[in-house]
N, C-alpha and C. Protein backbone atom coordinates (compact mmCIF):
# COMPACT_ATOMS: atom_id res chain seq x y z
N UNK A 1 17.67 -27.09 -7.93
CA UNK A 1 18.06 -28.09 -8.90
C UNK A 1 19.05 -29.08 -8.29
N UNK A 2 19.45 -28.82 -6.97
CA UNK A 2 20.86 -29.65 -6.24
C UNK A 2 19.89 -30.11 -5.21
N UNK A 3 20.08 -31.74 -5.10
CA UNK A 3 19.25 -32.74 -3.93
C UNK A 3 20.37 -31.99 -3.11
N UNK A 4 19.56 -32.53 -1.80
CA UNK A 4 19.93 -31.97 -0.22
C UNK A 4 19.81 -30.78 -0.39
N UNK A 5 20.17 -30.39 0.90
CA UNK A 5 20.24 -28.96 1.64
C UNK A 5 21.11 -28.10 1.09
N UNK A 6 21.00 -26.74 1.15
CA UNK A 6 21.71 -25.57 0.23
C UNK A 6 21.85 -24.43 1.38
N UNK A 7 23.34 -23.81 1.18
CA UNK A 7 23.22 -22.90 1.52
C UNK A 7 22.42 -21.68 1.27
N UNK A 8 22.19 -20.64 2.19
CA UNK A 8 21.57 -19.20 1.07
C UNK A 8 21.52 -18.39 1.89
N UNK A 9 21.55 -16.93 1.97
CA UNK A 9 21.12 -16.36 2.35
C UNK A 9 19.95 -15.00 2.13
N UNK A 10 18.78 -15.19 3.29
CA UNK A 10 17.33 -14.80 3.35
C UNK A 10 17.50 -13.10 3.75
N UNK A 11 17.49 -12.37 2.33
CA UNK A 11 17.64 -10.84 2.50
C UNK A 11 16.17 -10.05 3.53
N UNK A 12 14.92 -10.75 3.64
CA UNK A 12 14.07 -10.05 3.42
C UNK A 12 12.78 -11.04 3.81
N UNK A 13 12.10 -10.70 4.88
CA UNK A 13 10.65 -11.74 4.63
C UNK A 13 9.79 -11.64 4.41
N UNK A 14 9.42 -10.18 4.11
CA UNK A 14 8.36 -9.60 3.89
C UNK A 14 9.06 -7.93 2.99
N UNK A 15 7.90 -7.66 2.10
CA UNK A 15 8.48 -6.30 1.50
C UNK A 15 7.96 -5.41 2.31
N UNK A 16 8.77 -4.53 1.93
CA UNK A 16 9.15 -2.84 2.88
C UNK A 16 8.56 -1.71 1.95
N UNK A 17 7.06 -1.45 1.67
CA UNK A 17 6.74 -0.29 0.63
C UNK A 17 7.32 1.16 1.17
N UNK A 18 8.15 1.51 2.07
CA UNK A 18 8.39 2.47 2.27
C UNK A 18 10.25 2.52 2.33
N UNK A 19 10.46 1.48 2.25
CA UNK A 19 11.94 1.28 2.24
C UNK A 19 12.87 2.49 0.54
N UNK A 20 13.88 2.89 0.92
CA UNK A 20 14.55 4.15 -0.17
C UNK A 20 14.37 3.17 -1.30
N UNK A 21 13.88 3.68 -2.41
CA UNK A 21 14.05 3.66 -3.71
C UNK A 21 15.43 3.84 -4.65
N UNK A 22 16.50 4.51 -3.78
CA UNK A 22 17.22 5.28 -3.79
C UNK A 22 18.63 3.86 -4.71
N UNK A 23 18.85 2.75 -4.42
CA UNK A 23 19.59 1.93 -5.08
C UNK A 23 19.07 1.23 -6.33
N UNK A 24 17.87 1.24 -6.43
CA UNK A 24 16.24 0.90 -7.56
C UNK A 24 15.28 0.53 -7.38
N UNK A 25 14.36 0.72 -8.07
CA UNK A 25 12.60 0.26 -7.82
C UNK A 25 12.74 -1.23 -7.10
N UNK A 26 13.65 -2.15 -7.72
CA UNK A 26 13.41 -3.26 -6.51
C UNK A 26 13.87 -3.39 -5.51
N UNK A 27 14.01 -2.06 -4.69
CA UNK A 27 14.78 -2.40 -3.40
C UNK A 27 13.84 -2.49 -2.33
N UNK A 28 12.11 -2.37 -2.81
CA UNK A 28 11.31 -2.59 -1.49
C UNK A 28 10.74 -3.88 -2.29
N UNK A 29 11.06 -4.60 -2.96
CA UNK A 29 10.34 -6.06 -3.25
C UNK A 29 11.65 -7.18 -3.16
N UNK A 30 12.04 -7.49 -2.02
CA UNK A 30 12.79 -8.43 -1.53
C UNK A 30 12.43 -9.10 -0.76
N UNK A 31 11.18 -9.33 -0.46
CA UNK A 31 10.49 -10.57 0.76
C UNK A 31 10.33 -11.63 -0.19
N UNK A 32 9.90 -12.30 0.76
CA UNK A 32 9.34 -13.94 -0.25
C UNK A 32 7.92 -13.30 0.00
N UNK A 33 7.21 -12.36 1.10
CA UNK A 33 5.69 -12.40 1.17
C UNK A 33 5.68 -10.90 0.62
N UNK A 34 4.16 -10.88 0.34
CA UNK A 34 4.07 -9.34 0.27
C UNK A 34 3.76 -8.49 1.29
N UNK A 35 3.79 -7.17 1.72
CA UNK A 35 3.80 -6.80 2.59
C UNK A 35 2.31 -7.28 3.75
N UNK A 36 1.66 -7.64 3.41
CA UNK A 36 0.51 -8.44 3.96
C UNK A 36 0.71 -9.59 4.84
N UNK A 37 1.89 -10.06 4.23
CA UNK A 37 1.89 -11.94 4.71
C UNK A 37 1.35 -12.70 3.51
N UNK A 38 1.31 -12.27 2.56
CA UNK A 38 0.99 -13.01 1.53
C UNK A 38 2.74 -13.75 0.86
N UNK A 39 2.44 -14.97 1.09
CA UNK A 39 3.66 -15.94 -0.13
C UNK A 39 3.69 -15.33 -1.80
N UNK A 40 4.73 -15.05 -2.33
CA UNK A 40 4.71 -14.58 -3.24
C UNK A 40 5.48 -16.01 -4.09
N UNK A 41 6.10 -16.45 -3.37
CA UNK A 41 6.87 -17.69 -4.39
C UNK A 41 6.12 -18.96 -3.28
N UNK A 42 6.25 -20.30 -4.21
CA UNK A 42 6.00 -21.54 -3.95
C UNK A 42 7.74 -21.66 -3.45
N UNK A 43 7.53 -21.91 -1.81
CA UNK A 43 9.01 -21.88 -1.51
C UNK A 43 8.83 -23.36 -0.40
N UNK A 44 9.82 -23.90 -0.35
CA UNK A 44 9.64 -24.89 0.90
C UNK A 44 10.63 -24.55 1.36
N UNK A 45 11.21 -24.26 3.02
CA UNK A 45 11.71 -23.74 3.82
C UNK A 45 12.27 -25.16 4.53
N UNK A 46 11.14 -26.19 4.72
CA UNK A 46 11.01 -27.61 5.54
C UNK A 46 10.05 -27.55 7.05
N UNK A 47 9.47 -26.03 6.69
CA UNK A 47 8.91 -25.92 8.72
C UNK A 47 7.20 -26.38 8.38
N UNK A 48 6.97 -26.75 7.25
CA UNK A 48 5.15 -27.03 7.37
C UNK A 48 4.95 -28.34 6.68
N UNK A 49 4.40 -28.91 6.86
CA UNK A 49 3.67 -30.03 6.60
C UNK A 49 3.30 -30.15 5.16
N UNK A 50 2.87 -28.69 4.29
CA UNK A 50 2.56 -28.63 3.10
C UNK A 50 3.71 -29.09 2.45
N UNK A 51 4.36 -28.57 2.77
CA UNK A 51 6.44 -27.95 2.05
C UNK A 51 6.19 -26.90 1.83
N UNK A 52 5.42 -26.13 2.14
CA UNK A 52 5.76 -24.39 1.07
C UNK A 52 5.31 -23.23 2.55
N UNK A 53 5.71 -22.29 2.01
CA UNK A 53 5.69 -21.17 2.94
C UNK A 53 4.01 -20.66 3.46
N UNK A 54 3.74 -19.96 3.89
CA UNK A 54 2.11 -20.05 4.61
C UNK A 54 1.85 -19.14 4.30
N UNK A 55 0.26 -17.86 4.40
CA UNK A 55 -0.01 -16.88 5.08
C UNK A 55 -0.12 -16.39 6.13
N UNK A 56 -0.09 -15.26 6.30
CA UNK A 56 0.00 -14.87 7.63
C UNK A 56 -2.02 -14.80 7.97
N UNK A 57 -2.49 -15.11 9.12
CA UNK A 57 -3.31 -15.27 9.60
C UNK A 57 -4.12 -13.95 10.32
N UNK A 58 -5.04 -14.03 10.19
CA UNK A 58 -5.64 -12.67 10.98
C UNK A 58 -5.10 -11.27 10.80
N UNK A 59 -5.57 -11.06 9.67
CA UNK A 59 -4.75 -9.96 9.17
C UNK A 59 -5.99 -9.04 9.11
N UNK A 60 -5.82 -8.34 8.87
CA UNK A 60 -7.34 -7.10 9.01
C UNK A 60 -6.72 -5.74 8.19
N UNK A 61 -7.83 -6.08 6.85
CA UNK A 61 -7.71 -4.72 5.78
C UNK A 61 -8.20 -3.59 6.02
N UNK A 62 -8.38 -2.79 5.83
CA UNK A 62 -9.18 -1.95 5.73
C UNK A 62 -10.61 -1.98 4.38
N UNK A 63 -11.82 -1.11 4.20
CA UNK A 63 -12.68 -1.71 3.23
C UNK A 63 -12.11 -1.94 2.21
N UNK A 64 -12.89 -2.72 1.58
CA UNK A 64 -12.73 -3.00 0.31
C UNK A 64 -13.04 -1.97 -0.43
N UNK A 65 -12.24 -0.67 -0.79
CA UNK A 65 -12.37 0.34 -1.95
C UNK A 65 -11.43 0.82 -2.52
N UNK A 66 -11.00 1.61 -3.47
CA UNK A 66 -9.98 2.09 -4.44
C UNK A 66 -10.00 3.14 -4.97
N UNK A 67 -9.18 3.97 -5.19
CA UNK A 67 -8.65 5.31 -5.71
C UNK A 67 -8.60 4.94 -7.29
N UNK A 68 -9.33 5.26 -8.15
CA UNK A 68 -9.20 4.98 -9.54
C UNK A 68 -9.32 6.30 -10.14
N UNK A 69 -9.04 6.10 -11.56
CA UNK A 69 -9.17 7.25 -12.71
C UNK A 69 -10.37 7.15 -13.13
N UNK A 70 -11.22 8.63 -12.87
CA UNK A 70 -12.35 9.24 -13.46
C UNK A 70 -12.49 8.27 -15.07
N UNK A 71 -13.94 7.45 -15.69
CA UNK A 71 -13.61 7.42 -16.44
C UNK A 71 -14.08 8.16 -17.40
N UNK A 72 -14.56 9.25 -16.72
CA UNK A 72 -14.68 10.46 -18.21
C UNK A 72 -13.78 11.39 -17.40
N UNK A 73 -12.40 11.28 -17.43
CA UNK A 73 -11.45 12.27 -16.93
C UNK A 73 -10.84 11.99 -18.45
N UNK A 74 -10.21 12.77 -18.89
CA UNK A 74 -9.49 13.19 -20.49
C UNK A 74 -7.60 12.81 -19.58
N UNK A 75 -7.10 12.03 -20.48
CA UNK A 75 -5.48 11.94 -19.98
C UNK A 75 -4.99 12.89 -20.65
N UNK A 76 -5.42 13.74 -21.55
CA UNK A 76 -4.66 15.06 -22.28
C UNK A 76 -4.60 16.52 -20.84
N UNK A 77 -5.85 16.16 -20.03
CA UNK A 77 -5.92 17.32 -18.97
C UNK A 77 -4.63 17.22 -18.03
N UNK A 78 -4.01 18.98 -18.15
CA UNK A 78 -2.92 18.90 -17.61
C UNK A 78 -2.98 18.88 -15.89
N UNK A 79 -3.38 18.24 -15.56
CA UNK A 79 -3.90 17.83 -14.04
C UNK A 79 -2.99 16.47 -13.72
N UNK A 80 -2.90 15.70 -14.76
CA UNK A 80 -3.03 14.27 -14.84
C UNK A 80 -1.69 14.53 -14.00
N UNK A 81 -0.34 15.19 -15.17
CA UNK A 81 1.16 14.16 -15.00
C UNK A 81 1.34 15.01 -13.34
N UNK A 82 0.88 16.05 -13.09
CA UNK A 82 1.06 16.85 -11.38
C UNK A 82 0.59 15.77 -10.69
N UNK A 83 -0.67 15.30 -10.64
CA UNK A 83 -1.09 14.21 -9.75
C UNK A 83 -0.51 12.99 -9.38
N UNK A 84 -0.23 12.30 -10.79
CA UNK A 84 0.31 11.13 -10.75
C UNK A 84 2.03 11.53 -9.84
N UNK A 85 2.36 12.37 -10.26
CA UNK A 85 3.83 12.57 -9.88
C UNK A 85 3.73 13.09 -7.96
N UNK A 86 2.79 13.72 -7.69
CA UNK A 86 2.41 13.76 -6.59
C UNK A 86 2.25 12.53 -6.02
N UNK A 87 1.14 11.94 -5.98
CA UNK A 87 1.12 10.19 -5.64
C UNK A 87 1.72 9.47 -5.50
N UNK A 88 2.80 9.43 -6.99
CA UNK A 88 3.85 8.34 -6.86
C UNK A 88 5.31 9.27 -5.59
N UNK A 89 5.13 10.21 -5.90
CA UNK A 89 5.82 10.91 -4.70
C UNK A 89 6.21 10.61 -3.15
N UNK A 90 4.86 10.50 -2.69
CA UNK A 90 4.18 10.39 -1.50
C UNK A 90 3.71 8.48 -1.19
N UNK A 91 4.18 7.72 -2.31
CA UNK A 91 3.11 6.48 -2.39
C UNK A 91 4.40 5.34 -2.70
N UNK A 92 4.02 4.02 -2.98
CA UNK A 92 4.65 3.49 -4.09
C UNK A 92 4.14 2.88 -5.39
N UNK A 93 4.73 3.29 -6.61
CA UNK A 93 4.75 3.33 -7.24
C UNK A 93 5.67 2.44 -8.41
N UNK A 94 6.46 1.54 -7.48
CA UNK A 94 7.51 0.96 -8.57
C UNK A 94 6.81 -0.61 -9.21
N UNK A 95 5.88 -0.60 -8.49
CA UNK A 95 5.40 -1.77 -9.25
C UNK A 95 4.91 -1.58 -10.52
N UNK A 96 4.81 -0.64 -11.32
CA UNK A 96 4.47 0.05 -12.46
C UNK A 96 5.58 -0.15 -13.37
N UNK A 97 6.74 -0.44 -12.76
CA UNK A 97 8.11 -0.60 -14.00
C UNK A 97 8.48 -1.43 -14.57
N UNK A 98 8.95 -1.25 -15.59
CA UNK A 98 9.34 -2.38 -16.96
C UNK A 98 9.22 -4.06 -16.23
N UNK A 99 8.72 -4.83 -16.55
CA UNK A 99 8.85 -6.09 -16.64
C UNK A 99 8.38 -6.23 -14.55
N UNK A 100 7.53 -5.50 -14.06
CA UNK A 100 6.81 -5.76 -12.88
C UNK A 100 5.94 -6.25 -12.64
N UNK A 101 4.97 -6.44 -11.95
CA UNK A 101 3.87 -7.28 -11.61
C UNK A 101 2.56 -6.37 -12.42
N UNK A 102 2.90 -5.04 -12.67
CA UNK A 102 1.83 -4.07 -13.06
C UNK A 102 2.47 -3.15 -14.45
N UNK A 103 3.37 -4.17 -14.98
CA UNK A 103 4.27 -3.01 -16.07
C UNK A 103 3.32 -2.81 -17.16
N UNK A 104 2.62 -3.94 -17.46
CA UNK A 104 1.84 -3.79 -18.45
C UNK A 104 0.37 -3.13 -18.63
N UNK A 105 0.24 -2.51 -17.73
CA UNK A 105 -1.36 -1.77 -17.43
C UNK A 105 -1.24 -0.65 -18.71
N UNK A 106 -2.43 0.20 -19.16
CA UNK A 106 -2.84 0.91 -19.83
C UNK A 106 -2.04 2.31 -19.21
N UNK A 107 -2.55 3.85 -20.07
CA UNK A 107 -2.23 4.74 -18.88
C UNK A 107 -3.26 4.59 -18.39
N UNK A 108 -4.78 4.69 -18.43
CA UNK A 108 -5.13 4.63 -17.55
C UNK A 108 -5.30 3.68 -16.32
N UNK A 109 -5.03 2.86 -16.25
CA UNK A 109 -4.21 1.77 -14.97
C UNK A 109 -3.16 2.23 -14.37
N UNK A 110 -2.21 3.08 -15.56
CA UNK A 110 -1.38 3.13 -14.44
C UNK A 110 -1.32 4.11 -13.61
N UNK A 111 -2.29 5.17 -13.95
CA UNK A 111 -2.70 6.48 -13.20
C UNK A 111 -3.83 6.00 -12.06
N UNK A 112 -4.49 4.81 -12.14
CA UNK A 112 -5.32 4.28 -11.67
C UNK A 112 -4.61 3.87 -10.21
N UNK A 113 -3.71 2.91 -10.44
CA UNK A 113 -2.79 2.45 -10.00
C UNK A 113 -2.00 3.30 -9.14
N UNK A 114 -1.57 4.37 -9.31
CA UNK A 114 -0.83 6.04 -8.52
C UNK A 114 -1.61 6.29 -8.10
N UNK A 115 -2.65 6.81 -7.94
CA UNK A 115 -4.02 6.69 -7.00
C UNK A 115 -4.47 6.74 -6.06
N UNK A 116 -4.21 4.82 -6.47
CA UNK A 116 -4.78 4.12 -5.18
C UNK A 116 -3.43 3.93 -4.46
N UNK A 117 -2.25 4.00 -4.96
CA UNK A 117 -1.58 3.47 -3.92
C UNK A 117 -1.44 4.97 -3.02
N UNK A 118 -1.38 6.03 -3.64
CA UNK A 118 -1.77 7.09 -2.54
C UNK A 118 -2.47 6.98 -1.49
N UNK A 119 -3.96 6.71 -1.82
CA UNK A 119 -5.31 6.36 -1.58
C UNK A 119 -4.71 5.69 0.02
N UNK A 120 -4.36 4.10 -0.72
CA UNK A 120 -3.95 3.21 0.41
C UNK A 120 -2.84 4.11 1.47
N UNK A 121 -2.05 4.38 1.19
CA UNK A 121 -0.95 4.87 2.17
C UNK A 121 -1.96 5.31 3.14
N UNK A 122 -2.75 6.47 2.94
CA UNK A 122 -3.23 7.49 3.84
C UNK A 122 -4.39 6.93 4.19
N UNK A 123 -4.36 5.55 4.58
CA UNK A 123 -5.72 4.73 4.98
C UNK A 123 -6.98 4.75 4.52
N UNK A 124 -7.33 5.11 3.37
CA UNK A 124 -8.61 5.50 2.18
C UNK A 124 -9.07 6.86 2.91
N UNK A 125 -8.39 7.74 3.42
CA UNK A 125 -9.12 8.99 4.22
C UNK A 125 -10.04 9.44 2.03
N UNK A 126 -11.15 9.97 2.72
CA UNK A 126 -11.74 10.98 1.35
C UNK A 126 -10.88 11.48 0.70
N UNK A 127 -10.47 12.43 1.25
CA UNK A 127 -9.42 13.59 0.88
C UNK A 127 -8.25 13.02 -0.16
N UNK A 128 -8.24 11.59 0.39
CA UNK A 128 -6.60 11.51 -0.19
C UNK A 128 -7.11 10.55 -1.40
N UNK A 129 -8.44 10.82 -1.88
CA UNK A 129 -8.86 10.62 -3.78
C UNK A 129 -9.37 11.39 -4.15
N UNK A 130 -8.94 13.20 -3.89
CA UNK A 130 -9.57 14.26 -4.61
C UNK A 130 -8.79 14.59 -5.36
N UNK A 131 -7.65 14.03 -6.61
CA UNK A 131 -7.31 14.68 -7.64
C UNK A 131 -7.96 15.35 -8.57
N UNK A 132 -7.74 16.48 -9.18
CA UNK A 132 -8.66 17.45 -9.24
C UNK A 132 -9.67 16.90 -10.65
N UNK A 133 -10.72 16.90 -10.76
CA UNK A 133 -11.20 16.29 -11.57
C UNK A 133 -11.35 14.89 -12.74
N UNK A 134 -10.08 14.02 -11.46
CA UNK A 134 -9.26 13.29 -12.31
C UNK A 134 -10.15 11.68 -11.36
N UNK A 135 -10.38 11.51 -10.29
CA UNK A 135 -10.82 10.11 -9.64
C UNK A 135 -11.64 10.13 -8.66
N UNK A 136 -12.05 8.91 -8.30
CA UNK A 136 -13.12 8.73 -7.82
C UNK A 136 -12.92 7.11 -6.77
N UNK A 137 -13.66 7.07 -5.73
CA UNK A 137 -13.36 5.84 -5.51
C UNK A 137 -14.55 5.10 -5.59
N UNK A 138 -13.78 3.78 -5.72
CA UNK A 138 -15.16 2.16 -6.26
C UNK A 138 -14.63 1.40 -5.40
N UNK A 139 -15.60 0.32 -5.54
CA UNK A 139 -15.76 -0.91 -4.37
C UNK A 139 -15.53 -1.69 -5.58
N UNK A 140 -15.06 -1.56 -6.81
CA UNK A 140 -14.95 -2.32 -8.13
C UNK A 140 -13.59 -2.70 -7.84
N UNK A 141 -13.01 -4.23 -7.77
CA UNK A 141 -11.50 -4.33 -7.69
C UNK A 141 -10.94 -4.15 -9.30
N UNK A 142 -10.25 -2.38 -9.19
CA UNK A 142 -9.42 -2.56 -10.09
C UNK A 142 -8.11 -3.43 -11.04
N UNK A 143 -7.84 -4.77 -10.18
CA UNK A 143 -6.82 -5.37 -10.16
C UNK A 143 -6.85 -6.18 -11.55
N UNK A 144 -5.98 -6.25 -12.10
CA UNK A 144 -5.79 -7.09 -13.44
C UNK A 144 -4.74 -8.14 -13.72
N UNK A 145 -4.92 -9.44 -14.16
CA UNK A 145 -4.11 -10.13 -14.20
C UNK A 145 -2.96 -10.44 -12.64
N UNK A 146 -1.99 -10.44 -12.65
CA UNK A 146 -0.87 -10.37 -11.90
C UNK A 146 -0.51 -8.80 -10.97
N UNK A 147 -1.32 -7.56 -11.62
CA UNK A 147 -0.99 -6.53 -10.93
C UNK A 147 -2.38 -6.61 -9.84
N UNK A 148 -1.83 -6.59 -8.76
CA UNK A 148 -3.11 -6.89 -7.64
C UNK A 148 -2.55 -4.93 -7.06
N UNK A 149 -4.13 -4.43 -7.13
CA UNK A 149 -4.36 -3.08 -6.69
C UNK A 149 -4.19 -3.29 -4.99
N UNK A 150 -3.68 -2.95 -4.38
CA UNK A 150 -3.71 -3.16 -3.16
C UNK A 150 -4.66 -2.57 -1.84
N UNK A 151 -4.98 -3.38 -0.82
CA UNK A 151 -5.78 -2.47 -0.12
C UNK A 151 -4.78 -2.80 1.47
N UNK A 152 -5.04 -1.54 1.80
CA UNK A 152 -3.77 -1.51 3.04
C UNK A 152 -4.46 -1.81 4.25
N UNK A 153 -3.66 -2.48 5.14
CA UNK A 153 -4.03 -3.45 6.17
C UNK A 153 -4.71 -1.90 7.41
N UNK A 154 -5.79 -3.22 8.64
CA UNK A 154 -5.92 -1.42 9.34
C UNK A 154 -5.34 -0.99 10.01
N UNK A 155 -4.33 0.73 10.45
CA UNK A 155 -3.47 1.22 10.90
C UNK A 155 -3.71 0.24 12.15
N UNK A 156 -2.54 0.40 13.46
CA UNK A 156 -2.23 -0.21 14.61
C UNK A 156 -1.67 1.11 15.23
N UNK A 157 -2.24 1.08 16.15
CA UNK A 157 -2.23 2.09 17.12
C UNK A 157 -2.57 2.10 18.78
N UNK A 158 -0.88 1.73 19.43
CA UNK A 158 -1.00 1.02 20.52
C UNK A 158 -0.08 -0.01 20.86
N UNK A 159 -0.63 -0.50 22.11
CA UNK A 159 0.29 -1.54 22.51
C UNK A 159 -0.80 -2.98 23.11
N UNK A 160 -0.17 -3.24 23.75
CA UNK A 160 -1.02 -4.76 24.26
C UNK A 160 -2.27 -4.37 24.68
N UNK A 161 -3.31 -4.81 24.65
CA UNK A 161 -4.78 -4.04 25.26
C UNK A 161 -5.44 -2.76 24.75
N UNK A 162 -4.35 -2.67 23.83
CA UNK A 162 -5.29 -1.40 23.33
C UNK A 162 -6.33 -1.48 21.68
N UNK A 163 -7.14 -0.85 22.03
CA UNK A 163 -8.19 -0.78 20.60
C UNK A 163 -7.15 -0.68 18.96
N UNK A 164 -7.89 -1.29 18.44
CA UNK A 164 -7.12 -1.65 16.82
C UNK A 164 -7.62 0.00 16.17
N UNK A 165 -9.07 0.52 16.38
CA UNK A 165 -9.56 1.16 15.40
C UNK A 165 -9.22 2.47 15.40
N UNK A 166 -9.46 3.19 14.17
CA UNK A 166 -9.13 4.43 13.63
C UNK A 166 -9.46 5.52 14.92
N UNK A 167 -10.94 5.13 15.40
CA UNK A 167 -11.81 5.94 16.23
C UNK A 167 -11.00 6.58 17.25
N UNK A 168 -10.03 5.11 17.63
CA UNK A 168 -9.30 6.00 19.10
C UNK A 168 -8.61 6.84 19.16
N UNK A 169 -8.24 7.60 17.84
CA UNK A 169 -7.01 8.79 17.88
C UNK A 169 -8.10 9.72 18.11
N UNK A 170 -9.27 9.73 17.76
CA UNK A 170 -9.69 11.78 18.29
C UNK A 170 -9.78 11.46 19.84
N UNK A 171 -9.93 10.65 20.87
CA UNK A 171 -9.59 11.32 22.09
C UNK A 171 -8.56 12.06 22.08
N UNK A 172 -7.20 11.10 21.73
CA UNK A 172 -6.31 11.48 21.86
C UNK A 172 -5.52 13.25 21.08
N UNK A 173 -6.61 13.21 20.23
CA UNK A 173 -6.20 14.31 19.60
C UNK A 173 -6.64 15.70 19.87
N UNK A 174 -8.27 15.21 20.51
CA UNK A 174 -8.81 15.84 21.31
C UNK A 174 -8.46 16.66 22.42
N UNK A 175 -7.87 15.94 23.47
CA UNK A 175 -6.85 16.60 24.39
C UNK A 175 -6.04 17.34 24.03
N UNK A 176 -5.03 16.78 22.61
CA UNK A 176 -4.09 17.70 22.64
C UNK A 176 -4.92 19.41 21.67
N UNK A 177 -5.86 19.42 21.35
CA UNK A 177 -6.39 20.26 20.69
C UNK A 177 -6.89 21.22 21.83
N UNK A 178 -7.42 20.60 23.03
CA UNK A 178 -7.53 21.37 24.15
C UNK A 178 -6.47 21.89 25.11
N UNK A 179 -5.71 21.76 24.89
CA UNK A 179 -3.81 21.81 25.84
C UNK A 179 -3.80 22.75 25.03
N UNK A 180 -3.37 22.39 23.60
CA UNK A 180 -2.93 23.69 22.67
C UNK A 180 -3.79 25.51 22.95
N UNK A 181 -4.94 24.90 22.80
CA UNK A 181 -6.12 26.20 22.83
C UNK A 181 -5.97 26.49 24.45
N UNK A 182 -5.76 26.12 25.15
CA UNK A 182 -5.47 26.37 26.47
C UNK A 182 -4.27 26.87 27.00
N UNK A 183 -3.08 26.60 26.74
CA UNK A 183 -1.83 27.29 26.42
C UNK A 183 -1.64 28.50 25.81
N UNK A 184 -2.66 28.43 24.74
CA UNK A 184 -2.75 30.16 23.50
C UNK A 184 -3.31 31.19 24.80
N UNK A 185 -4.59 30.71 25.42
CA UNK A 185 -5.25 31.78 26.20
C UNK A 185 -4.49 31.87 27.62
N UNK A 186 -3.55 31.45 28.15
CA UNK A 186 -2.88 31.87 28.76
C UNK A 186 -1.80 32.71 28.60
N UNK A 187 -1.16 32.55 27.52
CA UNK A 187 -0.42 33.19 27.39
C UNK A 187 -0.87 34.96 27.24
């Protein structure tokens, strides 16, 4: 609202989904981007030609799929509040709170929502959308309004020259699975 230049100071340029919860739910949403490189505010900085802040470029998701709620799963089945509390445990989950980007979802969104962000953490492995009779995953974007379901970028593993993809950890794991079993029979 003040012509010219302003002081300020820039807490954050991107959010931290793994950063402590521990001072409050908004202590991992302090970037201007989302953890992607996505602009979350119309900001002009003065460094682009547009005036406003950019995306980040060449970014690489993983598929397009999601951890959702069964929809013939019953929210009375006592499966539900263990899971969700597991998930949000292990996940994040604060975008779900009062007056957030996702406060207003249903329960089932917001169990939908605990999920997938599980789901996402652990790179869509199978395993990590077997709540017990409770979800399933879709190529359907769960996302509604302003709460965008997220899909997590693909792990990085390595340094300069090395392969982006998932594939290259079983050599590596490989070996050590043979060291281990090889060490047992010596002993």
């Amino acid at each position: 609202m003040r012509p010219g230049p302003i002081d300020a100071y820039l807490f954050s340029l991107i959010d931290e989904d793994a950063k402590s919860i521990d001072p409050g739910n908004f202590e991992r949403h302090w970037g201007i981007f989302t953890f992607d490189g996505i602009p979350k505010y119309q900001l002009n900085l003065g460094t682009t030609n547009s005036g406003s802040v950019v995306a980040a470029k060449g970014v690489h998701y993983l598929e397009r799929k999601w951890c959702v709620m069964r929809p013939s799963a019953s929210l009375d089945d006592p499966q539900v509040a263990l899971s969700v509390s597991y998930a949000c445990g292990l996940a994040d989950c604060t975008s779900l709170g009062f007056g957030t980007s996702c406060g207003n979802l249903d329960a089932r969104g917001n169990i939908s929502y605990a999920f997938n962000s599980y789901y996402q953490r652990n790179n869509q492995l199978d395993v990590a959308c077997k709540f017990p009779n409770l979800s399933m995953i879709t190529k359907t974007n769960p996302s509604v309004g302003s709460c965008r379901f997220e899909i997590m970028m693909e792990p990085y593993y390595g340094g300069a020259g090395s392969e982006r993809r998932l594939g290259n950890l079983q050599r590596p794991l490989s070996l050590v699975a043979v060291l281990i079993l090889f060490s047992l029979t010596v002993v």
